[in-house]
Protein backbone atom coordinates (compact mmCIF):
# COMPACT_ATOMS: atom_id res chain seq x y z
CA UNK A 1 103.17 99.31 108.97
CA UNK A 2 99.67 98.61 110.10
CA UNK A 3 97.46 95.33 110.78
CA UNK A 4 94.19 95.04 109.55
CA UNK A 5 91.48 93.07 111.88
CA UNK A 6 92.10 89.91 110.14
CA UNK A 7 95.57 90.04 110.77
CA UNK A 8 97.36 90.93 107.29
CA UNK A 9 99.90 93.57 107.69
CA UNK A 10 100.00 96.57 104.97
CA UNK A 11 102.56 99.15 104.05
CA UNK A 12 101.18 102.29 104.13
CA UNK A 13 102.89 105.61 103.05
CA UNK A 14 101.49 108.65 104.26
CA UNK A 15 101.95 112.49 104.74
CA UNK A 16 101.80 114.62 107.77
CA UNK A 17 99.62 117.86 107.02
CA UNK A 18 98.62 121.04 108.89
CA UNK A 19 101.39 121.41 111.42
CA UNK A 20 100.97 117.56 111.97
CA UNK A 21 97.19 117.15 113.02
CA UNK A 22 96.27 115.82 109.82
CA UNK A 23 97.44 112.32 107.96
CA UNK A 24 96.94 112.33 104.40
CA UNK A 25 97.37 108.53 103.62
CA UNK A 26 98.91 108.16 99.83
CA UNK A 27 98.97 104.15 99.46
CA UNK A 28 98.13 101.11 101.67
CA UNK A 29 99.16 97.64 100.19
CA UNK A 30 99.77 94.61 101.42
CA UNK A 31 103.24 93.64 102.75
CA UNK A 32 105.30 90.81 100.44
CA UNK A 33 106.48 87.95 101.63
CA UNK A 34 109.78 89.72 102.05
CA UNK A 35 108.92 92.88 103.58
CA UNK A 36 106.82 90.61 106.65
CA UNK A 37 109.90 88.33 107.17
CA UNK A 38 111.80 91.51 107.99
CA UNK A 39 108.85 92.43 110.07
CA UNK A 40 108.53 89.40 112.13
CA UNK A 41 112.24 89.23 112.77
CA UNK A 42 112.57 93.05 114.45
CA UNK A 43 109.24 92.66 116.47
């Protein structure tokens, strides 16, 4: 999960590379309505 400047909050899926000193970032989208309900209510 990540926030952008302008507040919107993405799912992002990524990869750890090279004995974990790399990210390889695979997709960043925008969260639904669902997925930032869940959000707001565990943070």
């Amino acid at each position: 999960v990540g926030r952008t400047d302008d507040g919107r909050l993405l799912h992002i899926t990524f990869t750890l590379q090279d004995k974990d000193t790399k990210i390889r970032v695979i997709s960043a989208r925008d969260m639904s309505r669902k997925e930032r309900g869940y959000y707001d209510q565990d943070s």
